[in-house]
Protein backbone atom coordinates (compact mmCIF):
# COMPACT_ATOMS: atom_id res chain seq x y z
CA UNK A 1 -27.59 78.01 -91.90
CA UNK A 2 -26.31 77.23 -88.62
CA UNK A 3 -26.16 74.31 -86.48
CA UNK A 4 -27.44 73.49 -82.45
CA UNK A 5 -26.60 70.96 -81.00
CA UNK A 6 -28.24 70.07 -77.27
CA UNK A 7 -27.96 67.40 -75.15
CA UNK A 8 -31.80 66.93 -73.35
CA UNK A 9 -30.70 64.04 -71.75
CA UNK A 10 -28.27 65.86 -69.28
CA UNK A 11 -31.22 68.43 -67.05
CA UNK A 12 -32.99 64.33 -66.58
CA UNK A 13 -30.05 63.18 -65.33
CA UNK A 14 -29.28 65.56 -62.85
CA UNK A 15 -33.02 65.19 -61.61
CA UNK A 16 -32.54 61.58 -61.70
CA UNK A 17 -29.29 62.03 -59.37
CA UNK A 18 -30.84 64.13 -57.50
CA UNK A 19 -34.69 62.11 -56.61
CA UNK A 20 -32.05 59.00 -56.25
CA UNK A 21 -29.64 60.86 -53.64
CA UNK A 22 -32.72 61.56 -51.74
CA UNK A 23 -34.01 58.03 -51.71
CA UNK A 24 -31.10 56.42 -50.58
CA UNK A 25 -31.38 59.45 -47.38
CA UNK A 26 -34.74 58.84 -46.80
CA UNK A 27 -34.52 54.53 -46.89
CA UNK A 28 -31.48 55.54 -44.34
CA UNK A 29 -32.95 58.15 -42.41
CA UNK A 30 -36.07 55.39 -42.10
CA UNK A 31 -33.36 52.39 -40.94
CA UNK A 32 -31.83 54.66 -38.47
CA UNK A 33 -35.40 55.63 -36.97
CA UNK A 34 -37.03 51.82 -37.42
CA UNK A 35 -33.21 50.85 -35.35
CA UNK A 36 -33.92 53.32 -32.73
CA UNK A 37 -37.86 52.53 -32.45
CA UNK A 38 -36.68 48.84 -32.13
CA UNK A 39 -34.15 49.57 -29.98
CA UNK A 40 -36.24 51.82 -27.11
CA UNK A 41 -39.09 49.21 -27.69
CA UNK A 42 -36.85 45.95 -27.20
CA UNK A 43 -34.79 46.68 -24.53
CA UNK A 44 -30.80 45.69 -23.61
CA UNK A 45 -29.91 42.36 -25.79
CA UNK A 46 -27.48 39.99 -24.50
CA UNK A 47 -24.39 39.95 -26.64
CA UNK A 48 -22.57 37.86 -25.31
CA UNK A 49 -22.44 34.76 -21.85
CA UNK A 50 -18.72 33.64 -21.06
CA UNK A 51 -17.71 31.51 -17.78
CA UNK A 52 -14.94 28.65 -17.20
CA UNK A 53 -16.80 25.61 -16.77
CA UNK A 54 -14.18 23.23 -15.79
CA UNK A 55 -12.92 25.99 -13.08
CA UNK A 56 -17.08 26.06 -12.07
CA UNK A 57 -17.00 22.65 -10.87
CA UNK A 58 -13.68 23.30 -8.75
CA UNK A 59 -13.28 26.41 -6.92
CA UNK A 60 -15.30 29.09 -5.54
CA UNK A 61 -15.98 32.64 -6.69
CA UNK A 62 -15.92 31.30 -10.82
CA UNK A 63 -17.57 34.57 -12.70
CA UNK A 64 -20.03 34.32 -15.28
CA UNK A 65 -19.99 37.23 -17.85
CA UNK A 66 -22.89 38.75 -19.56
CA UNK A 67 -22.31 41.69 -21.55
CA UNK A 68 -25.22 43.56 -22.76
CA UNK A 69 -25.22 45.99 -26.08
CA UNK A 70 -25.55 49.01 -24.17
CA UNK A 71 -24.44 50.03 -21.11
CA UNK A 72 -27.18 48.96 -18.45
CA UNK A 73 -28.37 50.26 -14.46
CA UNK A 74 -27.50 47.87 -11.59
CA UNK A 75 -28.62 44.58 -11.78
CA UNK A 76 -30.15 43.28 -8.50
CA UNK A 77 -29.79 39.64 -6.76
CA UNK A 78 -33.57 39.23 -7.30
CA UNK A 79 -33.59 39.68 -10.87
CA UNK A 80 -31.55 36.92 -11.86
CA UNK A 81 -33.02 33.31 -11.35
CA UNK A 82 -30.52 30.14 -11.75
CA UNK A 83 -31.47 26.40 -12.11
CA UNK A 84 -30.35 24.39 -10.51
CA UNK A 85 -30.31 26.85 -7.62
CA UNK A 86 -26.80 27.62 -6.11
CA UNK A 87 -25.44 30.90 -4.29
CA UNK A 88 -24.45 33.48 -6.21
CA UNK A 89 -24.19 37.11 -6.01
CA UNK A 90 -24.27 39.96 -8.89
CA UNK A 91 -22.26 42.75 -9.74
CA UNK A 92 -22.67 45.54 -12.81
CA UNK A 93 -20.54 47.68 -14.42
CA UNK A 94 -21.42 49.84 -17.83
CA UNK A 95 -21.86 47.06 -20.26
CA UNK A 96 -21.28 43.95 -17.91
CA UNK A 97 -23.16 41.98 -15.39
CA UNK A 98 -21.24 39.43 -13.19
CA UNK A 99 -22.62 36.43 -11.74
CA UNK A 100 -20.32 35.72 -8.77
CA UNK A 101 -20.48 31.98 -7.78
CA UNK A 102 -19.87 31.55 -4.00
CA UNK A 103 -19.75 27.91 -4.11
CA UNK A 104 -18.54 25.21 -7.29
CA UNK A 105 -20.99 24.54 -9.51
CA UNK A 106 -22.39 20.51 -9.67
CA UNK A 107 -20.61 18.50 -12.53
CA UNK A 108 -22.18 17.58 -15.72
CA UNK A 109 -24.60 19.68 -14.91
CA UNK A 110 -27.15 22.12 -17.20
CA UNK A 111 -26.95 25.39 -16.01
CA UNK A 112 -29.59 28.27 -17.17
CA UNK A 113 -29.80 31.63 -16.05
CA UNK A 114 -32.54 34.35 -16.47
CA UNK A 115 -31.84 38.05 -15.81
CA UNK A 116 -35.49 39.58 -16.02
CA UNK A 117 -36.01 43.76 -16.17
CA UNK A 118 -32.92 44.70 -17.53
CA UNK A 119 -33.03 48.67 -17.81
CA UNK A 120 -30.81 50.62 -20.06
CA UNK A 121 -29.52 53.89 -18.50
CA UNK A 122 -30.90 56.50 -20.12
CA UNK A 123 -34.27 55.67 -22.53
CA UNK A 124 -35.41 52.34 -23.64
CA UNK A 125 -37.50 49.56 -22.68
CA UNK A 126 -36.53 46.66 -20.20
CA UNK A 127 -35.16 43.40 -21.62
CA UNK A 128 -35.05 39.55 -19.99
CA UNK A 129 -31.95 37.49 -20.64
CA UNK A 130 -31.76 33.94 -21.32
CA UNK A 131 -28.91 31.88 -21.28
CA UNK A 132 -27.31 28.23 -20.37
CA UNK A 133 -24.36 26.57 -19.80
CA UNK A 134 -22.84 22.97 -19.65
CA UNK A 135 -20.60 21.92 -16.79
CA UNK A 136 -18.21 19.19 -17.58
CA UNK A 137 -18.09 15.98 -15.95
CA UNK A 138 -16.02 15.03 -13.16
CA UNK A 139 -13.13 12.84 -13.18
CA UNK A 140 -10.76 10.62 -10.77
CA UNK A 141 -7.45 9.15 -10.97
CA UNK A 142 -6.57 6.05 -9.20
CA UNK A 143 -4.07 2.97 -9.15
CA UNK A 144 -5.73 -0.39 -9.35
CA UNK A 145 -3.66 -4.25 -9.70
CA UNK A 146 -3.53 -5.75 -13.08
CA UNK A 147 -1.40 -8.86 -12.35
CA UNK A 148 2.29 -8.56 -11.96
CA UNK A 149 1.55 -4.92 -13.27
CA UNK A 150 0.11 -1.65 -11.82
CA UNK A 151 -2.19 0.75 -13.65
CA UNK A 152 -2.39 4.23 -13.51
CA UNK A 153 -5.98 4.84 -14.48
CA UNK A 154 -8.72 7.57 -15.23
CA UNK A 155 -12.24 7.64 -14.94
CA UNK A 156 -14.83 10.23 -16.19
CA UNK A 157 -17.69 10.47 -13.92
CA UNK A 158 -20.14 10.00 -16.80
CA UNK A 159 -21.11 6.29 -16.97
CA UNK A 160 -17.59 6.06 -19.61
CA UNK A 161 -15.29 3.34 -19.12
CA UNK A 162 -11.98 3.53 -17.14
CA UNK A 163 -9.34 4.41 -19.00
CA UNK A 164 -5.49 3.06 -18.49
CA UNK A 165 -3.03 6.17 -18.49
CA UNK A 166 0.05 4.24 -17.64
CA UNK A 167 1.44 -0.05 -16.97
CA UNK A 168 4.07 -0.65 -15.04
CA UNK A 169 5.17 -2.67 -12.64
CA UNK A 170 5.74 -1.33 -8.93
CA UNK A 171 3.79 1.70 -9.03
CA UNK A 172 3.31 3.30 -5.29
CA UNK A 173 1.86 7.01 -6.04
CA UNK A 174 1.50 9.72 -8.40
CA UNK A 175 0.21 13.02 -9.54
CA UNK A 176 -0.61 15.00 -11.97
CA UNK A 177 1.94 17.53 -13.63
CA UNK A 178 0.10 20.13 -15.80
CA UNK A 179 -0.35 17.85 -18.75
CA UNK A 180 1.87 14.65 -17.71
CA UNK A 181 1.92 12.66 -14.65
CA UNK A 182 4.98 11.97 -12.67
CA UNK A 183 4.76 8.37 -11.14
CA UNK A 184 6.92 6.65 -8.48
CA UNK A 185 7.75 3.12 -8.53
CA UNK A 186 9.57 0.70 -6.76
CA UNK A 187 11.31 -2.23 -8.18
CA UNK A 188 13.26 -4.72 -7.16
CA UNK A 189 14.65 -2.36 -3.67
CA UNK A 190 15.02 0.30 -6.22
CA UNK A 191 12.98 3.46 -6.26
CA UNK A 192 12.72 5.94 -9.10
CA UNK A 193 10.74 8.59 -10.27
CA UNK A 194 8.86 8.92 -13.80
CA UNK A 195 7.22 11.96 -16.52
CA UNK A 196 4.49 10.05 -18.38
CA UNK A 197 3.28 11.79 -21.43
CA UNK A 198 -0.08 10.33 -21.64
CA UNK A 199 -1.16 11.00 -25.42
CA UNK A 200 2.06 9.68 -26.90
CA UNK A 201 3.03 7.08 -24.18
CA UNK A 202 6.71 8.28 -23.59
CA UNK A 203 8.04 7.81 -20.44
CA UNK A 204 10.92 9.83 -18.89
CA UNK A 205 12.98 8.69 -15.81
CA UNK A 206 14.04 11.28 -13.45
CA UNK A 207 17.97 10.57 -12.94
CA UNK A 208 18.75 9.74 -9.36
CA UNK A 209 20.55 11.99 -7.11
CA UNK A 210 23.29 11.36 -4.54
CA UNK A 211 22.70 11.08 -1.15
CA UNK A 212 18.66 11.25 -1.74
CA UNK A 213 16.42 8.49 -1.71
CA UNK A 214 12.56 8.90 -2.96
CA UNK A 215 10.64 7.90 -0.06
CA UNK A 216 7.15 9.48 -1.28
CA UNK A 217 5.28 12.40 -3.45
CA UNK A 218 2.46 14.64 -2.55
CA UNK A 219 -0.53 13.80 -4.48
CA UNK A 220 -0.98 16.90 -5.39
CA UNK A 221 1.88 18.97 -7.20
CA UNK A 222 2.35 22.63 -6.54
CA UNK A 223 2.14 23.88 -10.12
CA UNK A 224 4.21 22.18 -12.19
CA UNK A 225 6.69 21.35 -9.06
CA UNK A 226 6.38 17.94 -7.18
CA UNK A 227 6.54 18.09 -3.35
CA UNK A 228 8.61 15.21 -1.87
CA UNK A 229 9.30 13.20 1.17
CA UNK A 230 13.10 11.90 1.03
CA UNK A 231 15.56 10.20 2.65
CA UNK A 232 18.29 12.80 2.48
CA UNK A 233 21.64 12.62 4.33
CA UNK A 234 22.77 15.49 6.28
CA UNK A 235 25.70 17.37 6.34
CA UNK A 236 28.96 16.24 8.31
CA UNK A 237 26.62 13.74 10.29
CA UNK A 238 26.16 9.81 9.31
CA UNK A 239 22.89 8.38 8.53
CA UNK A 240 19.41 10.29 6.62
CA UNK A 241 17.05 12.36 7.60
CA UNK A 242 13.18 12.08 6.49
CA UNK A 243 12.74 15.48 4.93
CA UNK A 244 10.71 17.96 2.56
CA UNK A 245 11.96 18.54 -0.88
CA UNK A 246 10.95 20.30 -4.27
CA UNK A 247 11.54 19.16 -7.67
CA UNK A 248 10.41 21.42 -11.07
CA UNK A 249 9.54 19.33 -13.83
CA UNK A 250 10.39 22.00 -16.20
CA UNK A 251 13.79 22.78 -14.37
CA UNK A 252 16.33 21.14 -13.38
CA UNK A 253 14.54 17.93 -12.62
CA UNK A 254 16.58 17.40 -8.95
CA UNK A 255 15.46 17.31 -5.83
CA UNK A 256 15.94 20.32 -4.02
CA UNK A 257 15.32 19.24 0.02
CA UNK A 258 14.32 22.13 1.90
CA UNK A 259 16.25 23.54 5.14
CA UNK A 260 14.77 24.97 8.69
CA UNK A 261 15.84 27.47 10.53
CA UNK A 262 18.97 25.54 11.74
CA UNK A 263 20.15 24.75 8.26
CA UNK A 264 19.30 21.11 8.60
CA UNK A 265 16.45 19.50 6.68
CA UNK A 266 13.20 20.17 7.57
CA UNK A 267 12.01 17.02 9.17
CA UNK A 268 8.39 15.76 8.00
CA UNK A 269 5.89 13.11 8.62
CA UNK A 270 3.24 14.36 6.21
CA UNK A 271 3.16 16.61 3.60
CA UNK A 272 -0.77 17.79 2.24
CA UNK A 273 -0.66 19.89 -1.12
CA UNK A 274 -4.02 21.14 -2.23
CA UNK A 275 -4.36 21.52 -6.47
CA UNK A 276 -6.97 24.12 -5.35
CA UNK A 277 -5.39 26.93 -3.62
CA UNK A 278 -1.85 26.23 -3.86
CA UNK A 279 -1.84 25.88 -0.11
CA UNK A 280 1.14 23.28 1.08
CA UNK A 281 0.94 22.25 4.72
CA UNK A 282 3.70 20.18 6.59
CA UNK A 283 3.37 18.07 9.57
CA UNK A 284 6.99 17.97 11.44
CA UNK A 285 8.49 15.01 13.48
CA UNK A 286 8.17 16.70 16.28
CA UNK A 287 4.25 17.10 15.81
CA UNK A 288 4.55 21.00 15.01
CA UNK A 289 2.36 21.72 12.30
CA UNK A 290 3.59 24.44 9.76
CA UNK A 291 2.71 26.47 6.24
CA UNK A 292 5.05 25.87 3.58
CA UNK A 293 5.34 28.87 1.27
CA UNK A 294 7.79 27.23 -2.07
CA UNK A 295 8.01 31.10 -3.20
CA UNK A 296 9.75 32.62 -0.29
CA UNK A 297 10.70 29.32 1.30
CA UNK A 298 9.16 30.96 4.66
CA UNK A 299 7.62 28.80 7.00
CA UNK A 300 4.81 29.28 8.79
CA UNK A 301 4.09 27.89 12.23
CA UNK A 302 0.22 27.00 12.74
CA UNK A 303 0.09 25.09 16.10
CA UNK A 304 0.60 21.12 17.27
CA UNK A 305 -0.92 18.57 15.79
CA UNK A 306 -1.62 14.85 16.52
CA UNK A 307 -2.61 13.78 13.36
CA UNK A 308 -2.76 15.73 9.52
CA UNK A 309 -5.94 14.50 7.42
CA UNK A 310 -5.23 17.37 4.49
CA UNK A 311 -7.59 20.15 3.48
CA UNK A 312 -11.25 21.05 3.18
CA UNK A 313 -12.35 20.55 -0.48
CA UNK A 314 -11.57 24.07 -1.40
CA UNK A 315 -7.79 23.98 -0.58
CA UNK A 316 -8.76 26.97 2.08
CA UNK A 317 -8.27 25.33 5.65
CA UNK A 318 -5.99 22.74 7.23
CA UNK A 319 -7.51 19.46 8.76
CA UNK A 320 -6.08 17.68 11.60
CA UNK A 321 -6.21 16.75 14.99
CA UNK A 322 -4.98 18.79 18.07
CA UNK A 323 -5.08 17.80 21.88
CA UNK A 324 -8.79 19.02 21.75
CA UNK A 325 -10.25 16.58 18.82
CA UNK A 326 -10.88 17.23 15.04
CA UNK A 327 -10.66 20.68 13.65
CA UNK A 328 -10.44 23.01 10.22
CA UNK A 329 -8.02 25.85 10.45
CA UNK A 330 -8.04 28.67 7.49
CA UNK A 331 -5.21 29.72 6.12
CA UNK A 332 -6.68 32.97 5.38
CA UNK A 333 -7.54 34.43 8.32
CA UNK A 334 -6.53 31.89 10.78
CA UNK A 335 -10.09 31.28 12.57
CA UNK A 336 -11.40 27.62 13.26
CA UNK A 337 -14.03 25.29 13.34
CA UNK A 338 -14.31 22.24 16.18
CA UNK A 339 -15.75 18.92 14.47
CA UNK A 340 -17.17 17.43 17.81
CA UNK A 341 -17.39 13.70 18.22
CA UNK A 342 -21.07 11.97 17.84
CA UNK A 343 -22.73 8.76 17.56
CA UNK A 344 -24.50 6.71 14.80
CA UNK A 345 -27.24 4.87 15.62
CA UNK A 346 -27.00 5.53 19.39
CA UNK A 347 -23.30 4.22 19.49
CA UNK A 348 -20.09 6.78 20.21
CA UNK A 349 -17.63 7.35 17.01
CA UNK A 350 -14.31 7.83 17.11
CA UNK A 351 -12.76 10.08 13.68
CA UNK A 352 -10.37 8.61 12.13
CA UNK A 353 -10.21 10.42 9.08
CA UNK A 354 -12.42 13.57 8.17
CA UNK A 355 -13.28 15.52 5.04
CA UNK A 356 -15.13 18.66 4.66
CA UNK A 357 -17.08 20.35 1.89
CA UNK A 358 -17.40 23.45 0.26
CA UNK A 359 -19.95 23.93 2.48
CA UNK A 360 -18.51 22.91 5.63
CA UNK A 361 -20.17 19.51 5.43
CA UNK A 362 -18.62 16.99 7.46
CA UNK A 363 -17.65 13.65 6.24
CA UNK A 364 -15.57 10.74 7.74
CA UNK A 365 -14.51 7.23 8.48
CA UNK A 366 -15.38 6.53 12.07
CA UNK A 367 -14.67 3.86 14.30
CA UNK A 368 -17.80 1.69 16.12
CA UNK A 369 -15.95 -0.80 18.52
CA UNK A 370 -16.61 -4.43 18.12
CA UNK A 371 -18.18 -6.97 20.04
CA UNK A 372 -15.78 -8.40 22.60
CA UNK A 373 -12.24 -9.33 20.70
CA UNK A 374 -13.92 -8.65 17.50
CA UNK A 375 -12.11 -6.06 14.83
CA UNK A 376 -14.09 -2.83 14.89
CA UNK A 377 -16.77 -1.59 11.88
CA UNK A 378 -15.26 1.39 10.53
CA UNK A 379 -17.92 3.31 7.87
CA UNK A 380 -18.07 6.52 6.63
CA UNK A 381 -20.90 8.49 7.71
CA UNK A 382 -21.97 12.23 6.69
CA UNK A 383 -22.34 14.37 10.23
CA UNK A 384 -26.17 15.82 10.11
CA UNK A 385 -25.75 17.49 13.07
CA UNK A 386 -22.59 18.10 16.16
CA UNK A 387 -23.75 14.67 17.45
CA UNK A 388 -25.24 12.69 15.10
CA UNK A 389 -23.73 10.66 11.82
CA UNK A 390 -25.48 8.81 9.07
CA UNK A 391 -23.81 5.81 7.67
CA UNK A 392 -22.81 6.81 4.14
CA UNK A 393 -20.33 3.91 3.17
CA UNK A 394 -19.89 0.71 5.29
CA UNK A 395 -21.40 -1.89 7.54
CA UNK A 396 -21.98 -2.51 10.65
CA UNK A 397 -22.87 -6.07 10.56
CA UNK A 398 -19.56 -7.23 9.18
CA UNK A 399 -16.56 -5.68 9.82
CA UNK A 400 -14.20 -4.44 7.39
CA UNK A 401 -11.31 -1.92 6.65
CA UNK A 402 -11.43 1.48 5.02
CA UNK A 403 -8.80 3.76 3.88
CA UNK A 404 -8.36 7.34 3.00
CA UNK A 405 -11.93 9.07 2.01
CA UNK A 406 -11.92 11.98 0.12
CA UNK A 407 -14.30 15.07 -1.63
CA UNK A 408 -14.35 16.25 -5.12
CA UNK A 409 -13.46 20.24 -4.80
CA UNK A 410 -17.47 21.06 -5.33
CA UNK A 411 -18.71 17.89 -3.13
CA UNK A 412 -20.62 16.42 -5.10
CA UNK A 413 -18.91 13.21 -5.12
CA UNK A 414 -17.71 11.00 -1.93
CA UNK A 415 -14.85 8.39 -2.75
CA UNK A 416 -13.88 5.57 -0.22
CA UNK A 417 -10.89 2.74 -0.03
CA UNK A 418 -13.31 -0.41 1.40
CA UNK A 419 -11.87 -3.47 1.44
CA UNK A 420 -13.53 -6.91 2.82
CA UNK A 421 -10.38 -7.98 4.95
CA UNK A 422 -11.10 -6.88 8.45
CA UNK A 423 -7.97 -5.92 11.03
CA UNK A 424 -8.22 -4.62 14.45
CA UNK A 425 -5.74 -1.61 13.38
CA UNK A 426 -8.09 -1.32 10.24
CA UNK A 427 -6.77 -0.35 6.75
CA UNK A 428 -3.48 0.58 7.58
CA UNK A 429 -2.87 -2.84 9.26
CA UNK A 430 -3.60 -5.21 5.75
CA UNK A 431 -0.86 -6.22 4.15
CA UNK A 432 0.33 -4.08 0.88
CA UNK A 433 -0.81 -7.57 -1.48
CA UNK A 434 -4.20 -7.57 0.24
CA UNK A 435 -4.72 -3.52 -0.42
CA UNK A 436 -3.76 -4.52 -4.19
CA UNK A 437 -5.68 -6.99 -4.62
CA UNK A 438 -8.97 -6.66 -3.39
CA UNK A 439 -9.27 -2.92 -2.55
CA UNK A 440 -12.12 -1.09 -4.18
CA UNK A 441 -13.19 2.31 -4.83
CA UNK A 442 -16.86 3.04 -3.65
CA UNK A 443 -18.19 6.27 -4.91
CA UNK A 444 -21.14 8.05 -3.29
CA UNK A 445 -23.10 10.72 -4.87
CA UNK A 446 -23.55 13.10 -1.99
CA UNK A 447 -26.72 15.21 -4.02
CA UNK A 448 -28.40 11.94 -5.21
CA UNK A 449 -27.87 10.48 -2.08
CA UNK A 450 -26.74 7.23 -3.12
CA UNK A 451 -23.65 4.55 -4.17
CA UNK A 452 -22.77 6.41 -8.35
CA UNK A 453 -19.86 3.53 -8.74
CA UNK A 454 -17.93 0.65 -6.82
CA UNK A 455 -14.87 -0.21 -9.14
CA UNK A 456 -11.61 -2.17 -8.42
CA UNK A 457 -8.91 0.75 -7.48
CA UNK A 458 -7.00 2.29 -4.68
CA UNK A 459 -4.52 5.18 -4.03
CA UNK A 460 -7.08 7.85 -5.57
CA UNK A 461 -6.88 11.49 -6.00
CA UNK A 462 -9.19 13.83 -8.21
């Protein structure tokens, strides 16, 4: 008798291999189809929405990225809705569509953004994008009196408290250094420079160096360089000379004054820096008015002036005053724009200090002659038109003195130095105690139109 042996189990498992190979094909071969269905019937999805808010609210020409899952056709202008409106322009490439700012954005600010009929090349349906974004709030630094003692302080533009950066006593100016702030001071006939480190407190002095004496710093630093006026003695000749000079925070920490073209000093008055653009312009003794280049150390000669107020809120053109009144030079091309003088209220203004927006708005602190002997009202007014102003900040029922005015880099905000004390030579002509002491900051909201804060504070910059 012989044996079999057989195995029936093994032909049901091959089946069973088999009918389960094709299921897993078929459930994949149906994904695949229901992913291609979905995707011709849904359209280009947003994948992604990137943009630099805090550069938004500053400068012009801030991109904001959307990339799309597939590559898409050319987006047009009228597709794309923002609110709040603002300028803008687009531009597409493959998977990306860029939303070109041509102005800064408003601070603190809700942005959304709706791209509507977005095509894919090739087959598909159209797609609508939705997206949002939060600006950050503005901010300003500023000195105010505390006492015997000076603070260096900072305030959010978001209803927050001030907050104190730095105490010392004799503080005249300061700016900010990439993360630190250098400050100068004045004790006691002595002036010195300082490198605050504002989330630990330390505080590093700058070692003095022969035959320079600190007479002033830029507001603004060029990178993480200071710009200088100084008291620097020149060569083979007795006595100092009022000059330009450089110091890197993150070199050599000394004071590097910087020659002209006869290998003395170069001789300043004024010195504007703008945080913005880089741009550095110098107003000579002798009233020439020149671009400073710290690079190539080249010089740049841009005309006569009688007066330097700084730069337009972008950093991109040079204000001051010529023989012929008030203009804005650009550093980019070179044209300019006249501010002509106006009236307020049917009287003639004289500018005395002018600030422009992104826009080219014109503001200012103008000059309404007083009654008889009487000090003049100064305000700041807005200019609506070439010959008409609107009081902004000011009286003109009781005189008083205001300083230096100046823009946020979008506009949005208006900052004035008012104080009570009236002089017939205005702000410059109250005494450094009074300024200290009873200065305040009065902050207008150019968009709302309105007074946004009135604190204690002078010697501002944003």
């Amino acid at each position: 008798m012989s044996l079999t042996f057989s195995d029936p189990g093994a032909p049901s498992s091959g089946k069973q291999y088999r009918t389960g190979l094709l299921a897993v094909v078929l459930v994949t071969s149906l994904i695949a189809i229901a992913a291609v269905v979905g995707t011709l019937t849904e359209g280009p999805r947003l994948r992604s929405a990137t943009i630099d808010e805090a550069t938004a609210i500053q400068a012009s020409g801030v991109v904001l990225a959307l990339r799309s899952d597939r590559a898409v056709t050319e987006v047009s202008k009228a597709q794309v809705t923002i609110t709040p409106e603002t300028s803008f322009s687009v531009e597409t490439t493959d998977l990306d569509v860029r939303v070109v700012f041509d102005q800064p954005l408003l601070a603190a600010t809700t942005y959304r953004v709706s791209v509507s009929s977005v095509v894919p090349r090739g087959f598909g349906a159209s797609g609508t994008w939705e997206t949002s974004f939060q600006t950050p709030a503005e901010e300003l630094l500023f000195l105010r009196s505390a006492g015997e003692q000076d603070e260096l302080v900072r305030l959010v533009l978001d209803g927050s408290s001030p907050e104190v950066v730095y105490q010392a006593p004799g503080i005249q100016s300061f700016a900010r250094v990439g993360v630190v702030y250098a400050v100068l001071r004045s004790v006691e006939g002595e002036t010195f420079l300082e490198l605050v480190e504002p989330s630990s407190g330390a505080v590093d002095r700058i070692p003095d160096t022969p035959g320079i004496t600190l007479a002033g710093i830029a507001r603004s630093a060029w990178g993480t360089t200071l710009v200088l006026t100084v008291d620097a003695e020149l060569r083979g000749r007795a006595g100092t000379f009022r000059s330009l000079a450089l110091l890197d925070t993150l070199g050599a920490r000394t004071p590097e004054v910087v020659e002209g073209a006869d290998g003395n000093p170069l001789g300043v008055t004024k010195v504007a820096v703008s945080d913005v653009s880089g741009n550095i312009v110098v107003w000579l003794r002798n009233q020439s008015l020149v671009r400073f280049d710290p690079l190539t150390g080249i010089v740049v000669p841009l005309g006569t002036a009688a007066e330097l107020w700084g730069f337009d809120a972008l950093g991109e053109s040079a204000v001051y005053v010529d023989s012929l009144g008030t203009l804005a030079r650009s550093l980019a091309d070179g044209s300019e724009n006249r501010i002509p003088a106006g009236t307020l209220e049917g009287f003639p203004v004289f500018h005395e200090f002018t600030a422009l927006g992104p826009d080219g708005t014109a503001f200012q602190r103008v000059v309404v002659p007083g009654v008889a002997d009487s000090a003049p009202y100064t305000v700041v007014t807005e200019e609506t038109s070439d010959t008409l102003h609107q009081k902004l900040i000011g009286s003109l029922q009781a005189p008083q003195s205001i300083g230096v005015i100046g823009l946020s880099p979008n506009g949005q905000y208006l900052v004035a130095e008012v104080n009570p004390a009236p002089s017939l030579t205005g702000f410059a002509g109250l005494s450094p105690e009074i300024i200290r002491r009873d200065t305040s900051l009065v902050i207008y909201d150019t968009r709302a139109q309105a007074i946004f804060a009135e604190i204690p504070g002078y010697t501002f910059t944003w």
